[in-house]
N, C-alpha and C. Protein backbone atom coordinates (compact mmCIF):
# COMPACT_ATOMS: atom_id res chain seq x y z
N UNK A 1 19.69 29.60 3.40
CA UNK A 1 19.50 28.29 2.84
C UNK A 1 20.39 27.29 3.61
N UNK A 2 19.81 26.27 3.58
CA UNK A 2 20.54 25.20 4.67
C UNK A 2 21.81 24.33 3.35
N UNK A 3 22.70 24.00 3.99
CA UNK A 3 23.92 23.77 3.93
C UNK A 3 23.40 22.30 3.24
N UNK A 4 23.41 21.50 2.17
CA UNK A 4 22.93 20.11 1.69
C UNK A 4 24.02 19.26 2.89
N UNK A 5 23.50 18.16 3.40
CA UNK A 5 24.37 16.83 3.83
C UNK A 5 24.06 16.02 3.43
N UNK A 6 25.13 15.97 2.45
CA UNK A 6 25.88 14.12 0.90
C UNK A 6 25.88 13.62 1.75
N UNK A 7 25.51 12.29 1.32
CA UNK A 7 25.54 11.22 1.71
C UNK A 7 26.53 10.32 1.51
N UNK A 8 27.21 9.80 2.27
CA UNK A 8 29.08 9.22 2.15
C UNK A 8 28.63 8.05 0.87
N UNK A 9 30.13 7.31 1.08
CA UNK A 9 29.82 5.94 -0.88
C UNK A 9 28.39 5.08 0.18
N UNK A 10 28.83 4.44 1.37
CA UNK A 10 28.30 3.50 2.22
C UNK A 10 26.51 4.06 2.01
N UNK A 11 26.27 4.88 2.91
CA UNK A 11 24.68 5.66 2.54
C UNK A 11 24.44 5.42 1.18
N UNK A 12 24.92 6.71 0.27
CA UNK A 12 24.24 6.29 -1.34
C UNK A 12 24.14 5.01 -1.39
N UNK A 13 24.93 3.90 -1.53
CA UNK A 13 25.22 2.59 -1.84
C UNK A 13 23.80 2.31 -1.01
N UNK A 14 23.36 2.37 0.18
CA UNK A 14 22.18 1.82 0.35
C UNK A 14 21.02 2.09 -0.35
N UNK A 15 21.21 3.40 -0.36
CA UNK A 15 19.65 4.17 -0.22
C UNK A 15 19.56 3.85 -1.79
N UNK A 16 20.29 4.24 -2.72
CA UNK A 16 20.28 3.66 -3.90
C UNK A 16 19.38 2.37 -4.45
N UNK A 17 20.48 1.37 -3.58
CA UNK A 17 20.21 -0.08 -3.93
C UNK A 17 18.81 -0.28 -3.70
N UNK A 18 18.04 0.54 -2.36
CA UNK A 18 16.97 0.35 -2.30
C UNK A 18 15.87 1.26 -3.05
N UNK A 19 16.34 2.02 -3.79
CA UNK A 19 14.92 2.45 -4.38
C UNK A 19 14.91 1.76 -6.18
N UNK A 20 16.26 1.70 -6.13
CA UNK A 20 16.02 0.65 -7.72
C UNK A 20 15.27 -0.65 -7.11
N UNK A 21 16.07 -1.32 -6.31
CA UNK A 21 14.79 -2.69 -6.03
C UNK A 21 13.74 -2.67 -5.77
N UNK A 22 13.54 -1.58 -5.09
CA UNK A 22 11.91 -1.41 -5.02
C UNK A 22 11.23 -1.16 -6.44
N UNK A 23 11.69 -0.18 -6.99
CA UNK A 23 11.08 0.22 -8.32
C UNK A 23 10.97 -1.16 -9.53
N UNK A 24 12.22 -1.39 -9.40
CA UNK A 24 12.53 -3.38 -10.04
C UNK A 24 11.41 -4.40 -9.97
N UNK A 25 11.40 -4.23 -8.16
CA UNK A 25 10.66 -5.30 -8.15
C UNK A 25 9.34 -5.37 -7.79
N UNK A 26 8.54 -3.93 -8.20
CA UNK A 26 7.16 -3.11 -8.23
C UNK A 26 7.27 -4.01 -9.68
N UNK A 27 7.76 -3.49 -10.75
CA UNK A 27 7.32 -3.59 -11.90
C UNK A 27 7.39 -5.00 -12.16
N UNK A 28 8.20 -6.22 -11.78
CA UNK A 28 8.35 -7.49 -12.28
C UNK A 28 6.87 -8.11 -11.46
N UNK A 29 6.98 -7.40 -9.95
CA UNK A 29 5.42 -8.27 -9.35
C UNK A 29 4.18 -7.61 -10.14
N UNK A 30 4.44 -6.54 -10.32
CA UNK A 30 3.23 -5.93 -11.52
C UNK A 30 2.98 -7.00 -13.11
N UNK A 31 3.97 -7.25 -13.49
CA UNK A 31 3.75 -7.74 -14.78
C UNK A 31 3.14 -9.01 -14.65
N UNK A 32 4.03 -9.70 -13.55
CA UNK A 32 3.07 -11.07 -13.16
C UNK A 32 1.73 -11.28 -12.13
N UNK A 33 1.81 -10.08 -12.00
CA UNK A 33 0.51 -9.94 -11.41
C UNK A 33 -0.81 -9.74 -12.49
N UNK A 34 -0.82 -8.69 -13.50
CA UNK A 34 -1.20 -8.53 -15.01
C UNK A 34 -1.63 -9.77 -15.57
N UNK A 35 0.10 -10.94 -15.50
CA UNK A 35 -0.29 -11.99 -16.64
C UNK A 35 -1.29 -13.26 -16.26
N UNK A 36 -1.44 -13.05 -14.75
CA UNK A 36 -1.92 -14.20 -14.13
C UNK A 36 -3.61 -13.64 -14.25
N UNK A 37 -3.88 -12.38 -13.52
CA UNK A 37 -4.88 -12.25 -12.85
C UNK A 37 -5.75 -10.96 -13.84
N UNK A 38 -6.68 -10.62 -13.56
CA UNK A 38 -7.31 -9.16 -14.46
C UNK A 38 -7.15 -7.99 -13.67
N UNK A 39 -6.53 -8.33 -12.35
CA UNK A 39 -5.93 -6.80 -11.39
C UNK A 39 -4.33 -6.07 -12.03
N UNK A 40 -4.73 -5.21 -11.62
CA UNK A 40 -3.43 -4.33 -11.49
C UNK A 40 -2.84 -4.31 -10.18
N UNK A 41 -1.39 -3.88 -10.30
CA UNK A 41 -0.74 -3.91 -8.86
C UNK A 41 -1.37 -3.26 -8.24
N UNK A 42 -1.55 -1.68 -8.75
CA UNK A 42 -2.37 -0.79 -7.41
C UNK A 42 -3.92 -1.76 -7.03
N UNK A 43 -4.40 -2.29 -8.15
CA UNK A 43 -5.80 -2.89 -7.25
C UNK A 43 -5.34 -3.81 -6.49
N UNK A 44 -4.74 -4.90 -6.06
CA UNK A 44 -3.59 -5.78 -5.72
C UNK A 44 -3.93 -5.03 -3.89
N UNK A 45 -3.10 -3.87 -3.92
CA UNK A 45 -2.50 -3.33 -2.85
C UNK A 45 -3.94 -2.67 -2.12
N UNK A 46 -5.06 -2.10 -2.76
CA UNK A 46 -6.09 -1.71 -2.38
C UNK A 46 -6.61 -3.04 -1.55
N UNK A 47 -7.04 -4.35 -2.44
CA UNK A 47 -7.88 -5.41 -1.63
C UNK A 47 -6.73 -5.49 -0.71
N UNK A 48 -5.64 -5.99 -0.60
CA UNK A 48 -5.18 -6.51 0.24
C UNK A 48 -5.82 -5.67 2.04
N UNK A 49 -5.36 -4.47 1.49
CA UNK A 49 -5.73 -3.19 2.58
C UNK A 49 -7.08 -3.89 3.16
N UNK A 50 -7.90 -3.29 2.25
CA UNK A 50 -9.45 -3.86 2.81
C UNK A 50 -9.52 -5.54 3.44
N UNK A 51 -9.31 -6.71 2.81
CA UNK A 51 -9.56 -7.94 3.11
C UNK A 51 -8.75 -8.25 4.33
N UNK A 52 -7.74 -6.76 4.48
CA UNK A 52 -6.66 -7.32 5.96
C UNK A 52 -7.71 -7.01 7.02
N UNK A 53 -8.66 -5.90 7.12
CA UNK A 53 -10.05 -6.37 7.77
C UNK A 53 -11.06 -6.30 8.09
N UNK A 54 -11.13 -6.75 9.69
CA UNK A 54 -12.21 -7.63 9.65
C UNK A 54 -13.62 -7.28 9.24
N UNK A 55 -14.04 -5.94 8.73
CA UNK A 55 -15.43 -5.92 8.18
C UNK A 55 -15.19 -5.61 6.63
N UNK A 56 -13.85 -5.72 5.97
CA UNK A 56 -13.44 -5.36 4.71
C UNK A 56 -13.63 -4.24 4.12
N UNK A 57 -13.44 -3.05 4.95
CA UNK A 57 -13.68 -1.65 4.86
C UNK A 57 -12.79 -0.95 5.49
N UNK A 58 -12.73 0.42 5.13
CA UNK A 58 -11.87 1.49 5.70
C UNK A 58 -12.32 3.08 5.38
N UNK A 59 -12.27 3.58 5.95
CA UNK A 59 -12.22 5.22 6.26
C UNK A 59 -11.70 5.21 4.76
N UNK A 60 -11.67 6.28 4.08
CA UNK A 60 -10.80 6.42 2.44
C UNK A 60 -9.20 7.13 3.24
N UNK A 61 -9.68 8.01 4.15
CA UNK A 61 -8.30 8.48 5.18
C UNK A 61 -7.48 7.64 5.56
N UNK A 62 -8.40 6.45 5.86
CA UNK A 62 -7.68 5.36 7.03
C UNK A 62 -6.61 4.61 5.92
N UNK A 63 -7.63 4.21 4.47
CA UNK A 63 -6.90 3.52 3.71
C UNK A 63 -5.56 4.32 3.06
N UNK A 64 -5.48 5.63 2.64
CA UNK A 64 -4.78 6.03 1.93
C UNK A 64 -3.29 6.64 2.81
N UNK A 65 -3.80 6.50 3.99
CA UNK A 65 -2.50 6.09 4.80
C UNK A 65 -1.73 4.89 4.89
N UNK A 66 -2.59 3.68 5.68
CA UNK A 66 -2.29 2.30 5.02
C UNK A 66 -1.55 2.35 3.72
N UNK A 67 -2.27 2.68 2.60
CA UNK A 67 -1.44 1.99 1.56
C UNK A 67 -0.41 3.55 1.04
N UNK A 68 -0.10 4.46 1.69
CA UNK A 68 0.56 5.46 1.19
C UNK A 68 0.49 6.20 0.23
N UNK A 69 -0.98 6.47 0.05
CA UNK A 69 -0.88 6.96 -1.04
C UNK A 69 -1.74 8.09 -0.86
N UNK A 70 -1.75 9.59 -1.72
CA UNK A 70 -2.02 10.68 -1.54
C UNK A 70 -4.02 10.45 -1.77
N UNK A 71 -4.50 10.86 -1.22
CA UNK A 71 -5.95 11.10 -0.74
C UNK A 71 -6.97 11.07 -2.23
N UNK A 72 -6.05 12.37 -3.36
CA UNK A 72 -6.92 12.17 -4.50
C UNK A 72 -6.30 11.19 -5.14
N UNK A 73 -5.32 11.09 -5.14
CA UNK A 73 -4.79 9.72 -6.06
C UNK A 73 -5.97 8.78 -5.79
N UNK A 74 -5.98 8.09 -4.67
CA UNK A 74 -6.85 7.16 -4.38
C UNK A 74 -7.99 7.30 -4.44
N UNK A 75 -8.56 8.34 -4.73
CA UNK A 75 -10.39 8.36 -4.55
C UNK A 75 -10.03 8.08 -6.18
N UNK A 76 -9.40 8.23 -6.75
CA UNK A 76 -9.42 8.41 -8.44
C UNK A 76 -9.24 6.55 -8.67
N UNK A 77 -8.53 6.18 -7.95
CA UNK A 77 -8.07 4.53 -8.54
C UNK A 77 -9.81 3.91 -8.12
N UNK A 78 -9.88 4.13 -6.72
CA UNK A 78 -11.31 3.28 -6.00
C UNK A 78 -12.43 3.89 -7.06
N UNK A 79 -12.43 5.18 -7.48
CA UNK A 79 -13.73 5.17 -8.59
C UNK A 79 -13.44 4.29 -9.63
N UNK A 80 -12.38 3.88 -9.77
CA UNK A 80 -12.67 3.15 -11.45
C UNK A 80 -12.41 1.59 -10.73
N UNK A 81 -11.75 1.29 -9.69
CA UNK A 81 -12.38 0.32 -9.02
C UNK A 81 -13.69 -0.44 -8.71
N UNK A 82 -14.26 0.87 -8.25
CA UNK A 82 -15.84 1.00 -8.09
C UNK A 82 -16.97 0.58 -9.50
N UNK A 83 -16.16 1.52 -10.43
CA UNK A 83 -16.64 0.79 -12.08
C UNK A 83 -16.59 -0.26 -12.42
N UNK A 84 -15.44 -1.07 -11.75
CA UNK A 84 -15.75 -2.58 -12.09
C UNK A 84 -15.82 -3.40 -11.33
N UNK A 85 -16.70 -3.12 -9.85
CA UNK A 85 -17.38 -4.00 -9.53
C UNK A 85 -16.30 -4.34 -8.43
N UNK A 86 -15.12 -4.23 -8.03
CA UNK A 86 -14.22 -5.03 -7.25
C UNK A 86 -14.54 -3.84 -6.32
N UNK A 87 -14.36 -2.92 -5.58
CA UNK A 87 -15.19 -2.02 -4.28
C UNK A 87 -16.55 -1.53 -3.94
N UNK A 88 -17.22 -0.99 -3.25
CA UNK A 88 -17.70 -0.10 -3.29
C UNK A 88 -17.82 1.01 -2.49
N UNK A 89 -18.20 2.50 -2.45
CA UNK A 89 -17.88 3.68 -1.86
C UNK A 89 -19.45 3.28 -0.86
N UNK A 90 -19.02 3.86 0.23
CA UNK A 90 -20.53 3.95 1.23
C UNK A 90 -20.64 4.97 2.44
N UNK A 91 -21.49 5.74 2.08
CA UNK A 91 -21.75 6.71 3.35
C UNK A 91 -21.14 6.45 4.70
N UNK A 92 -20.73 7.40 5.30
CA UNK A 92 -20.31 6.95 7.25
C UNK A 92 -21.57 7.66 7.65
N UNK A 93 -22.16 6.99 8.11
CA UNK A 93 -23.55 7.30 9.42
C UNK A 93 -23.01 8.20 10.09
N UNK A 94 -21.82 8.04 10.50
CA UNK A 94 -21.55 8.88 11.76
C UNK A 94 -21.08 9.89 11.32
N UNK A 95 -20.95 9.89 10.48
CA UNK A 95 -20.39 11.27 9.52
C UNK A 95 -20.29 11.39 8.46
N UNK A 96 -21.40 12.46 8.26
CA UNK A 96 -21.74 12.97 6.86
C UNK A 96 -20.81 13.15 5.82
N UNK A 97 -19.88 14.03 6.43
CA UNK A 97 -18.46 14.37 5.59
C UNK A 97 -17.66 12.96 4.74
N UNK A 98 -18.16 11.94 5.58
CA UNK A 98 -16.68 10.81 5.24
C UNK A 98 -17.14 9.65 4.43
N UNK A 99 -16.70 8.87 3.94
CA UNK A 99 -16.85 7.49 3.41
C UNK A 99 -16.08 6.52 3.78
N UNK A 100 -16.69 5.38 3.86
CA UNK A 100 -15.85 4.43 3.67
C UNK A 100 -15.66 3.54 1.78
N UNK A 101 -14.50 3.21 2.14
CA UNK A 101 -14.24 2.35 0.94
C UNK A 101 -14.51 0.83 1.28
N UNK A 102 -15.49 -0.58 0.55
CA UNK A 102 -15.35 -1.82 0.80
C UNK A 102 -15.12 -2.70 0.04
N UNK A 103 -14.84 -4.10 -0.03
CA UNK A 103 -14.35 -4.69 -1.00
C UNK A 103 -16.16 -5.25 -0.89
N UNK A 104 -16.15 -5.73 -2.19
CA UNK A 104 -17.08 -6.28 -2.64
C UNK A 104 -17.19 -8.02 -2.43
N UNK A 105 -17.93 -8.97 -3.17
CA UNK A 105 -17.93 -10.31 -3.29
C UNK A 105 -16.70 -10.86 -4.32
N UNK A 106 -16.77 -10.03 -5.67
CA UNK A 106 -16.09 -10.22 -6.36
C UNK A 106 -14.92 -9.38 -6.02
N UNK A 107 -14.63 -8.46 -5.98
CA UNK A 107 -13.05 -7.94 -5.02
C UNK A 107 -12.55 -8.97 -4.38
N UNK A 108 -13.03 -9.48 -3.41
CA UNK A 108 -12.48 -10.97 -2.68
C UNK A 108 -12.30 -12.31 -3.50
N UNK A 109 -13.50 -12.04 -4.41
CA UNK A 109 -12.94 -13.18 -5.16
C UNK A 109 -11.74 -13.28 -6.16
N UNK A 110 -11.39 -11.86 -6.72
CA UNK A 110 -10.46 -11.60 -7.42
C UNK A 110 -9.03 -11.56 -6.57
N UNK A 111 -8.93 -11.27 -5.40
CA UNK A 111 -8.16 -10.93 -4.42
C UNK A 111 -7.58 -12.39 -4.47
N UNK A 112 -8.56 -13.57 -3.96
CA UNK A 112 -8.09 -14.71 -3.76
C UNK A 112 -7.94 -15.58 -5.13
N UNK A 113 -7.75 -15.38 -6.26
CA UNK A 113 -7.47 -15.85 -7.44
C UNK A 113 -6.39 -15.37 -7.43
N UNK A 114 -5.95 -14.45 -7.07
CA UNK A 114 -4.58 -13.52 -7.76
C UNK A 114 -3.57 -13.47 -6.50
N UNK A 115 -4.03 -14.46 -5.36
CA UNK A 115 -3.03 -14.34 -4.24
C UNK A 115 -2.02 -15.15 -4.31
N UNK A 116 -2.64 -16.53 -4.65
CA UNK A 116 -1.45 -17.60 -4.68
C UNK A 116 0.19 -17.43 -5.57
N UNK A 117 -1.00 -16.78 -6.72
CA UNK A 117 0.44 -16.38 -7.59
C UNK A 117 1.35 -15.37 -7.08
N UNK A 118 0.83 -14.30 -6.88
CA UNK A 118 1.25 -13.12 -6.14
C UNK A 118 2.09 -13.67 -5.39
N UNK A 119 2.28 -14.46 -3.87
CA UNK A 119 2.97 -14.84 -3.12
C UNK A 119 4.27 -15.96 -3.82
N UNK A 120 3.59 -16.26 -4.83
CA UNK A 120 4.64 -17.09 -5.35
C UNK A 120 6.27 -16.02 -6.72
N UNK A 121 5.42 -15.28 -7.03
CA UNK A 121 6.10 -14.20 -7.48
C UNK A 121 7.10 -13.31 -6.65
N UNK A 122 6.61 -12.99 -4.97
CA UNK A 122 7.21 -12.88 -4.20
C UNK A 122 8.36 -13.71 -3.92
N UNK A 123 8.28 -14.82 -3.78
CA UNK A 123 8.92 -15.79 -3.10
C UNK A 123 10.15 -16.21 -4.02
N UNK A 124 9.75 -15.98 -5.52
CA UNK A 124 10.62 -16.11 -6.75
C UNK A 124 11.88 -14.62 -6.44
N UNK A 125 11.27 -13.59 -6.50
CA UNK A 125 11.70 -12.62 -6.81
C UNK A 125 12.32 -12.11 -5.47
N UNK A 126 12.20 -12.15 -4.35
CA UNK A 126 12.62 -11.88 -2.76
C UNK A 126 13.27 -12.08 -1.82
N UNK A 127 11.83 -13.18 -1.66
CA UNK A 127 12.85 -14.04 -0.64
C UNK A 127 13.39 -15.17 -0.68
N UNK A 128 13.28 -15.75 -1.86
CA UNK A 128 14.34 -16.83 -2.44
C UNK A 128 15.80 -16.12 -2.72
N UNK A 129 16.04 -14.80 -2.86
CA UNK A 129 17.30 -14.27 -3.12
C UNK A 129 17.89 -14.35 -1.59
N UNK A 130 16.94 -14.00 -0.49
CA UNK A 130 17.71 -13.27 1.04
C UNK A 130 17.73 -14.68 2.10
N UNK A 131 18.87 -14.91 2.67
CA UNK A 131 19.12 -15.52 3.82
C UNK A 131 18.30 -15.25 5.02
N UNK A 132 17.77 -16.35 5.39
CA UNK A 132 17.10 -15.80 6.90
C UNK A 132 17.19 -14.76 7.87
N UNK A 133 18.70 -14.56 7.76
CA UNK A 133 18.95 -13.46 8.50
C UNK A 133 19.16 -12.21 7.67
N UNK A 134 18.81 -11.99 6.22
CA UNK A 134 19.00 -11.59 6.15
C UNK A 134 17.77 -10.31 5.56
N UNK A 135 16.49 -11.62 5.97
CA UNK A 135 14.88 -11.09 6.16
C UNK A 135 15.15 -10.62 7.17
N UNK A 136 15.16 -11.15 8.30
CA UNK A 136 14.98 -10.70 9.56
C UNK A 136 15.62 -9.31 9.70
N UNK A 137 16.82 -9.08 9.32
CA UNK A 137 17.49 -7.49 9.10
C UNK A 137 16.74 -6.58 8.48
N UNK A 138 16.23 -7.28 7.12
CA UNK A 138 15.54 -6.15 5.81
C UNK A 138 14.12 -5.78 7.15
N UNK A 139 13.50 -6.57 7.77
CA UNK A 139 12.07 -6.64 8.51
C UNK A 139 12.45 -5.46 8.98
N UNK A 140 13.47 -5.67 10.00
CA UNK A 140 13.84 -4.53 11.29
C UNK A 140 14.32 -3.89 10.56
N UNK A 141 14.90 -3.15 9.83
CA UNK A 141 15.14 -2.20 9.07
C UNK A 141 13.86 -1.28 8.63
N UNK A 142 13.03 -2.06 7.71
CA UNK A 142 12.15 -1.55 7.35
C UNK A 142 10.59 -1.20 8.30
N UNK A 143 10.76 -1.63 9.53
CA UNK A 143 9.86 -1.48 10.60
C UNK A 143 10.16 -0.09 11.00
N UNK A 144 12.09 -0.23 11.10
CA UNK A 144 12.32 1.52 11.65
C UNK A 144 12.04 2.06 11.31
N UNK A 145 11.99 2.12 9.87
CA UNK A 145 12.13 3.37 9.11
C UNK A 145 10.06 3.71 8.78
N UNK A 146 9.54 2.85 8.73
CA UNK A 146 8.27 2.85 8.88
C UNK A 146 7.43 3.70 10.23
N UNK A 147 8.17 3.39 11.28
CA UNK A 147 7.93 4.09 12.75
C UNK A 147 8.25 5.26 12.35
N UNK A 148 9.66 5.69 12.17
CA UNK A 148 9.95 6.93 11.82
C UNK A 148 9.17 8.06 10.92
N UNK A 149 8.88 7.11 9.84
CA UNK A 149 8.08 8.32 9.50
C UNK A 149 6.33 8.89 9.57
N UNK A 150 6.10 7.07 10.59
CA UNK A 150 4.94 7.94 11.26
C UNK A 150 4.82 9.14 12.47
N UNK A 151 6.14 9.50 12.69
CA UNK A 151 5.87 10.71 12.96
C UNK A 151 5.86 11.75 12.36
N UNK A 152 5.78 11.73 11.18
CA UNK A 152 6.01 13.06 10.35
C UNK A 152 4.65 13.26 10.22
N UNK A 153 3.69 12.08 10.04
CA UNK A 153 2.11 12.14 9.88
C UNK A 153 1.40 13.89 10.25
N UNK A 154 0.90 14.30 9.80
CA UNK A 154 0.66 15.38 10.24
C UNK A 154 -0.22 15.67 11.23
N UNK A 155 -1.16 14.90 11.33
CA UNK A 155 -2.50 14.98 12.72
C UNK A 155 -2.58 13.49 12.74
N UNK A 156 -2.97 12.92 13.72
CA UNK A 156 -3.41 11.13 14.20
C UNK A 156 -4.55 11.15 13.66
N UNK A 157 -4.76 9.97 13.02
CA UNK A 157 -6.06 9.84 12.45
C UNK A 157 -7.44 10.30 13.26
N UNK A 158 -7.87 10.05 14.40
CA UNK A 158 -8.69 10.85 15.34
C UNK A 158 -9.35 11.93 14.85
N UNK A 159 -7.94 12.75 14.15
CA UNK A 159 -8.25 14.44 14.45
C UNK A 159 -8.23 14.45 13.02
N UNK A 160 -8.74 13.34 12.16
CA UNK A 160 -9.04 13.84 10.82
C UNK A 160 -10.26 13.47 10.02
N UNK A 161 -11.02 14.48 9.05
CA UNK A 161 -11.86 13.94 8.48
C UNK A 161 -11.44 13.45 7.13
N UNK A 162 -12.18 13.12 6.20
CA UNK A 162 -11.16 12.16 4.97
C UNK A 162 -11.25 12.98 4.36
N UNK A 163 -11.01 14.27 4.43
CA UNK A 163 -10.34 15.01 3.21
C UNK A 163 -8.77 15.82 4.00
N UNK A 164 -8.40 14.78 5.23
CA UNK A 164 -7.29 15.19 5.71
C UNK A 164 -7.25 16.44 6.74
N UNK A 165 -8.23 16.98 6.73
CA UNK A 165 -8.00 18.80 8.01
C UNK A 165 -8.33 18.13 9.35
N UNK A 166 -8.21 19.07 9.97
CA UNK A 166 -8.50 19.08 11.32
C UNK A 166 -10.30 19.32 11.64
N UNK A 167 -10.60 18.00 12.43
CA UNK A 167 -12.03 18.08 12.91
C UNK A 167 -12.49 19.53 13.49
């Protein structure tokens, strides 16, 4: 068994600080996301995925990397998505095996009702707290650590079909 390596006061003190704020400030942009709009955060994070582009679709693989989240989790949120009208699921031509996920008319329209606030909830809760420089640090920080753990990815998207194996 491998030997644990603690993390000194300095480490905890980060890694800490950052998963309560994240968790913090998941749930405060969730609630005002709720009070404004008829989405939920996870639907929130789905359109955004899709409407970022340009044909408002994605692989269900492609997306559930994008938004980090485990493969059945997400086929489970986009079906009840799908129930109300804000996605829809659609065959890949090119492959039988796969789907794509798309936003709909109303997905976009809900997307852009619930953005302004959204960004303004951000801006309350974020980056009205952090100094310029002190975005610019959190950015590059969080870019590294983002790079980093796309290498842990297990195969490049290429070499996958959307239930994750090898082509």
């Amino acid at each position: 068994m491998t030997k644990a390596s603690w993390l000194d006061a300095r480490q905890e003190r980060a890694w800490r600080a950052l998963q309560f704020m994240q968790m913090r400030l998941t749930a405060h942009l969730a609630r005002d996301l709720a009070a404004e709009s008829g989405l939920a955060y996870q639907d929130y994070v789905v359109l955004v995925a899709l409407t970022d582009e340009p044909e408002g679709r994605l692989r269900l693989f492609e997306l559930a990397e994008k938004i980090g989240w485990e493969r059945s989790r997400l086929s489970h949120h986009v079906s009840r998505m799908a129930d109300r009208g804000l996605v829809t699921k659609e065959k890949c031509t090119s492959d039988g095996r796969g789907s794509f996920v798309a936003v709909t008319p109303l997905g976009k329209k809900e997307i852009e009702a619930a953005a302004p606030g959204h960004a303004e909830s951000v801006r309350r809760l974020f980056i009205d707290s952090l100094t310029p420089e002190q975005l610019d640090a959190m950015g590059d920080a969080a870019q590294i650590v983002l790079e980093r753990l796309s290498q842990f990815d297990p195969l490049p998207p290429e070499q996958r079909d959307d239930k994750g194996s090898a082509n």
